[in-house]
C-alpha atoms as a PDB file:
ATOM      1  CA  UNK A   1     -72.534  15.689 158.426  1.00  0.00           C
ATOM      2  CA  UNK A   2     -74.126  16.212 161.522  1.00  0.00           C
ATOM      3  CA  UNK A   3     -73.287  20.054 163.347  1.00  0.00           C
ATOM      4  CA  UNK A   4     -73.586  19.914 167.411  1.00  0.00           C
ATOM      5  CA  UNK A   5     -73.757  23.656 168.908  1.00  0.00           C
ATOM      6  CA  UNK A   6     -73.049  23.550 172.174  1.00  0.00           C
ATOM      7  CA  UNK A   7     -72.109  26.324 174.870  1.00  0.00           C
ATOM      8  CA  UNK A   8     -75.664  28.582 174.869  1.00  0.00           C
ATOM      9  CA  UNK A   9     -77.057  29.592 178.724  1.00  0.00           C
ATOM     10  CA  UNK A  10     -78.428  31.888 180.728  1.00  0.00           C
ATOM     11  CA  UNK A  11     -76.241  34.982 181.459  1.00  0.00           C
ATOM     12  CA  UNK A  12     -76.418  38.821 182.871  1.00  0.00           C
ATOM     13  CA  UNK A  13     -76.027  41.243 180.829  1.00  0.00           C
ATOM     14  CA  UNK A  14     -72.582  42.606 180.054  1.00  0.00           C
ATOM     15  CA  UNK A  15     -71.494  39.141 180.715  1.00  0.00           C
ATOM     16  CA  UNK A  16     -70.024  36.201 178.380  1.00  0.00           C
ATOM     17  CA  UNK A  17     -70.078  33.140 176.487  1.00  0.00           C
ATOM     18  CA  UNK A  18     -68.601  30.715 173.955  1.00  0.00           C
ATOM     19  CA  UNK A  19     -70.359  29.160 171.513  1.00  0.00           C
ATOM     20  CA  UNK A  20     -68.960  25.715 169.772  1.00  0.00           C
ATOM     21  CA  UNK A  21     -70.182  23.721 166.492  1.00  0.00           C
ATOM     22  CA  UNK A  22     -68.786  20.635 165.972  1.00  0.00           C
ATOM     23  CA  UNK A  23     -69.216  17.971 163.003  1.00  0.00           C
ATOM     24  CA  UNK A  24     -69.403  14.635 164.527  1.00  0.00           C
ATOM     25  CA  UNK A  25     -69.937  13.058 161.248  1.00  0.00           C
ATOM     26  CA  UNK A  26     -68.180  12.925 158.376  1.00  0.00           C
ATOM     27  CA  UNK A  27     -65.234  15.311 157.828  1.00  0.00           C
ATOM     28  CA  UNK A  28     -66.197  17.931 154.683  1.00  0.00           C
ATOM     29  CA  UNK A  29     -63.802  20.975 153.720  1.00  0.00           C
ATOM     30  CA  UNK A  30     -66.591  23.404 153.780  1.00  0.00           C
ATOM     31  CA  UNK A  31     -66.122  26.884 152.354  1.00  0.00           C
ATOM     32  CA  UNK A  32     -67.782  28.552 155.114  1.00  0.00           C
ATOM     33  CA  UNK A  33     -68.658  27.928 158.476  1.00  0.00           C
ATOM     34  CA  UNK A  34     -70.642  30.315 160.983  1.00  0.00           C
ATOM     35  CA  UNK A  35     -73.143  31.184 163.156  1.00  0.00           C
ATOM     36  CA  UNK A  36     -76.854  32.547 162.921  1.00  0.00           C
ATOM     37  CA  UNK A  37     -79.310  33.162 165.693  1.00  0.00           C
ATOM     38  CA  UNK A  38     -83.260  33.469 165.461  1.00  0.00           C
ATOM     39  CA  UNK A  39     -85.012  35.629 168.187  1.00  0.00           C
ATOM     40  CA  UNK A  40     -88.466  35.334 168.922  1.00  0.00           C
ATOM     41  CA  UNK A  41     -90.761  36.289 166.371  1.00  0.00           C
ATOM     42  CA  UNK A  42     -87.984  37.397 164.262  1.00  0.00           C
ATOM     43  CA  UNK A  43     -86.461  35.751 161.072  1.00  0.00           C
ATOM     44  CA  UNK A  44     -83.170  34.138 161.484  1.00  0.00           C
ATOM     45  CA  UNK A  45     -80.341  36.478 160.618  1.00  0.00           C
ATOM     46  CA  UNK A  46     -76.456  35.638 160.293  1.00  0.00           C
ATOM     47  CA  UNK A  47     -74.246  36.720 163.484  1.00  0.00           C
ATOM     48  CA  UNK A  48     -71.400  35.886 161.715  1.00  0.00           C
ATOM     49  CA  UNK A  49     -69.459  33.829 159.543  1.00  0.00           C
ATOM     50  CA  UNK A  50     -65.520  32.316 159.058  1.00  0.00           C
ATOM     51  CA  UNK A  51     -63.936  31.154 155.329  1.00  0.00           C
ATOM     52  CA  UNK A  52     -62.010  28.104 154.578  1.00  0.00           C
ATOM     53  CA  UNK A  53     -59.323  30.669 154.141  1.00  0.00           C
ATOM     54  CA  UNK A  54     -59.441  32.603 157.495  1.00  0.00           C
ATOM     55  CA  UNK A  55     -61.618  35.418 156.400  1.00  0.00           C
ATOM     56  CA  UNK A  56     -64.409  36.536 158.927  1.00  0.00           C
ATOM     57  CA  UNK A  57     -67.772  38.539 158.331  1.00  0.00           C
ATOM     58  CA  UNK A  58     -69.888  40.026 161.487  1.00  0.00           C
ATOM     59  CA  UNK A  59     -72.854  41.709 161.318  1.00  0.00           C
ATOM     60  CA  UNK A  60     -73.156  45.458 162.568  1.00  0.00           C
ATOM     61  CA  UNK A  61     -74.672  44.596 165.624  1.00  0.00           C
ATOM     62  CA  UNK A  62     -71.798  42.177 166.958  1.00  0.00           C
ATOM     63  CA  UNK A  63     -69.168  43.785 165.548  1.00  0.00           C
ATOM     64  CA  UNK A  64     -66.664  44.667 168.337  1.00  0.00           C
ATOM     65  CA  UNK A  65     -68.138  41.916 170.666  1.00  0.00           C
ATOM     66  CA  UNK A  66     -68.362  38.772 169.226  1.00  0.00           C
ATOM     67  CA  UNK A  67     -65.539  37.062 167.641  1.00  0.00           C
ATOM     68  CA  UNK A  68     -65.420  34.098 165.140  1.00  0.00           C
ATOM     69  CA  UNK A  69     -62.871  31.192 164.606  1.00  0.00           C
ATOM     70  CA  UNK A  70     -62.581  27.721 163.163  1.00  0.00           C
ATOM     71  CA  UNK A  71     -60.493  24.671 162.325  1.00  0.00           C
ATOM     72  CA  UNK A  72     -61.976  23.924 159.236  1.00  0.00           C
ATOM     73  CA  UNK A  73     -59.655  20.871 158.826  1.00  0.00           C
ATOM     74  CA  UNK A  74     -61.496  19.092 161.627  1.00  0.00           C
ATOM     75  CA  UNK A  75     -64.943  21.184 160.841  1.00  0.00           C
ATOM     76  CA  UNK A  76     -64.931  22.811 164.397  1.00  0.00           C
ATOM     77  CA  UNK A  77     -66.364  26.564 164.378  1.00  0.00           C
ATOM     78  CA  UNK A  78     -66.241  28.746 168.104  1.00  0.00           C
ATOM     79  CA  UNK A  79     -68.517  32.019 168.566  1.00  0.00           C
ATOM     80  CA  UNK A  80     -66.689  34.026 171.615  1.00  0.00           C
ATOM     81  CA  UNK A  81     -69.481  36.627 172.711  1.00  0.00           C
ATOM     82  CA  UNK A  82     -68.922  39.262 174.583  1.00  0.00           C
ATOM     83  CA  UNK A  83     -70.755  41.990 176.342  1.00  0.00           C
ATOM     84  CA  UNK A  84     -73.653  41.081 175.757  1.00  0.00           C
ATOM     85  CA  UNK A  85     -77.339  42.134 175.454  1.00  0.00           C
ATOM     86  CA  UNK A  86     -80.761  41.245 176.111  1.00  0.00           C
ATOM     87  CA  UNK A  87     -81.221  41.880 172.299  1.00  0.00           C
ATOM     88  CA  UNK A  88     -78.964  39.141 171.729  1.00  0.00           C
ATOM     89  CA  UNK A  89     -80.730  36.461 172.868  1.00  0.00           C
ATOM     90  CA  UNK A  90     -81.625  34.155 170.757  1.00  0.00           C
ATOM     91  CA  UNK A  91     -81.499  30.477 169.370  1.00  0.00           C
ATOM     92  CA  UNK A  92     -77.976  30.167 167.713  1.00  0.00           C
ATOM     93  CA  UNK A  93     -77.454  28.124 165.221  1.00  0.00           C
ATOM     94  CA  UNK A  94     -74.485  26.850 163.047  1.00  0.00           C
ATOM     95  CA  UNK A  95     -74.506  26.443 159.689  1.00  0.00           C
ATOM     96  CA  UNK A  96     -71.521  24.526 157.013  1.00  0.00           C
ATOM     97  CA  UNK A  97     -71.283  25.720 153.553  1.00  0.00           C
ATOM     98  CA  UNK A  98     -70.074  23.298 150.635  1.00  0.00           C
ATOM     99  CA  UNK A  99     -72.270  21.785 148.184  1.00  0.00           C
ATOM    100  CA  UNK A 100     -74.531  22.056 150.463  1.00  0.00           C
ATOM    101  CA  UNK A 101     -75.797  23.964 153.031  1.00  0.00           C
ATOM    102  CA  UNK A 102     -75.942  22.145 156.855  1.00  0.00           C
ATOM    103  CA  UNK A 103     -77.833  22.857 159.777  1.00  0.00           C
ATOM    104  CA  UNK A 104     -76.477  22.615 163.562  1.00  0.00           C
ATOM    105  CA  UNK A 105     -79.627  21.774 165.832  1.00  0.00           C
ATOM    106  CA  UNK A 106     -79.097  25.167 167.551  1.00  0.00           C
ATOM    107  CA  UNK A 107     -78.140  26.566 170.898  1.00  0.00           C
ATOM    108  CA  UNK A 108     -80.165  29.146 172.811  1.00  0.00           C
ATOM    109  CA  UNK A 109     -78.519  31.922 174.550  1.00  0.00           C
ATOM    110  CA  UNK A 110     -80.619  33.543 177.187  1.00  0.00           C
ATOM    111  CA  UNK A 111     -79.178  37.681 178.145  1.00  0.00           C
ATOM    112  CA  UNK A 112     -80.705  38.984 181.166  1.00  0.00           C
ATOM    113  CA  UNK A 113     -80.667  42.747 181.547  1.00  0.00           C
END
């Protein structure tokens, strides 16, 4: 298994982005996929995460801005962010849940205010 995150930048506040994790390696069925993002001096903390079965979990602080989807058939996991602030910037990082847990090398997202 090897996760690529992909999509992170520099952006305004109030603006947008769109976060992808793909496997390149060897296809898993996980039974979760999702996204977590560390912020400077701060421990990392889950943004939010999508079931093999379609069922989605955000924490309070991106709920109503971010949204979460996959393809877990083809291991593929998408973060659309929205409207967002300087206190979301962060590294994000994506993380598969089977047997195991995997780590995406992660993706840092950069929120000028």
């Amino acid at each position: 298994v090897q996760l690529q995150a992909s999509g992170g930048g520099l952006v305004q506040s109030g603006g947008f982005l769109r976060l992808s994790c793909v496997n390149s390696g060897i296809i898993f069925r996980f039974n979760v996929m999702g996204w977590y993002r560390q912020a400077p001096g701060k421990q990392r903390e889950l943004v939010a995460d999508i079931t093999s079965g379609g069922i989605t979990n955000y924490a309070d602080s991106v709920k109503g801005r971010f949204t979460i989807s996959g393809d877990n058939a083809k291991n593929i996991v998408w973060l659309q962010m929205s409207s967002l602030k300087s206190e979301d910037t962060a590294v994000y990082y994506c993380r598969a849940a089977g047997a195991r847990n995997y780590w995406g090398q992660g993706t840092e997202v950069t929120v000028s205010s």
